[in-house]
Protein backbone atom coordinates (compact mmCIF):
# COMPACT_ATOMS: atom_id res chain seq x y z
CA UNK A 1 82.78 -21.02 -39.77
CA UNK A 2 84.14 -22.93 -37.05
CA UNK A 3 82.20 -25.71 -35.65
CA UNK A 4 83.51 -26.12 -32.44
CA UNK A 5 80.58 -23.52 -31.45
CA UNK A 6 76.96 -23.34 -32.03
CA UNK A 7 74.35 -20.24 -31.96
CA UNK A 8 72.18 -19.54 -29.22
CA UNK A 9 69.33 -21.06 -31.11
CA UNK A 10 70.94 -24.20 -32.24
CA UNK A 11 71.82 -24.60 -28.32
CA UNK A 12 68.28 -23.53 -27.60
CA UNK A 13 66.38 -26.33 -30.50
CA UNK A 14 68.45 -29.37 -29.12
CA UNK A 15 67.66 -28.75 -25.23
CA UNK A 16 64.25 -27.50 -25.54
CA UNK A 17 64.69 -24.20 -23.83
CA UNK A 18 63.64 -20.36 -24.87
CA UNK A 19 66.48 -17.64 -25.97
CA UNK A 20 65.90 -16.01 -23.05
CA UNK A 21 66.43 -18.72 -21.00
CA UNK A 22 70.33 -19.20 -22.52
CA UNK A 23 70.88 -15.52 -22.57
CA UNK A 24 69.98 -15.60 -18.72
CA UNK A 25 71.87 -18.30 -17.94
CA UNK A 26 74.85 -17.04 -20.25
CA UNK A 27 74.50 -13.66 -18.23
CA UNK A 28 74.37 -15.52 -14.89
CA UNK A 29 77.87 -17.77 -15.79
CA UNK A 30 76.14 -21.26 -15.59
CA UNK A 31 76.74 -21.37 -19.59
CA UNK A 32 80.09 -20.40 -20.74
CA UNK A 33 79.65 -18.63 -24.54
CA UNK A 34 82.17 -16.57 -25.82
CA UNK A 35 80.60 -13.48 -27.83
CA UNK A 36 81.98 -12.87 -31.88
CA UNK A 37 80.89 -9.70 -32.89
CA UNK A 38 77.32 -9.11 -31.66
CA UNK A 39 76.63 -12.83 -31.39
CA UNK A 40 77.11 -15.24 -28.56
CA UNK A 41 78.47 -18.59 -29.35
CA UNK A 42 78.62 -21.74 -27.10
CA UNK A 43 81.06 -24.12 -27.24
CA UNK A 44 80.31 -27.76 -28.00
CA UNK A 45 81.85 -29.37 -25.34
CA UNK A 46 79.12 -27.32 -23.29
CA UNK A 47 76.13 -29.30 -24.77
CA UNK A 48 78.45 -32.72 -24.26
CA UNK A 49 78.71 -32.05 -20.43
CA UNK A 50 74.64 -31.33 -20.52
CA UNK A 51 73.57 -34.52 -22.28
């Protein structure tokens, strides 16, 4: 697998956040994710710009 994205719930365990949280903001366009299959994936770079 690629590792230039991580899961939802890796993204959720290092910011401290619920799923539903990320899926809201992925819905809303304040996260960018890009979806494989039935599963959303967010790039790395994303959690960079948070920190």
């Amino acid at each position: 697998m690629d590792k230039s994205y991580m899961t939802v719930k890796e993204f959720c365990e290092r910011l401290q956040v619920s799923t539903s949280t990320v899926y809201r903001m992925i819905k809303a366009g304040q996260i960018p994710a890009v979806k494989f299959g039935r599963y959303w994936k967010i790039p790395w770079s994303v959690f960079d710009t948070i920190r």
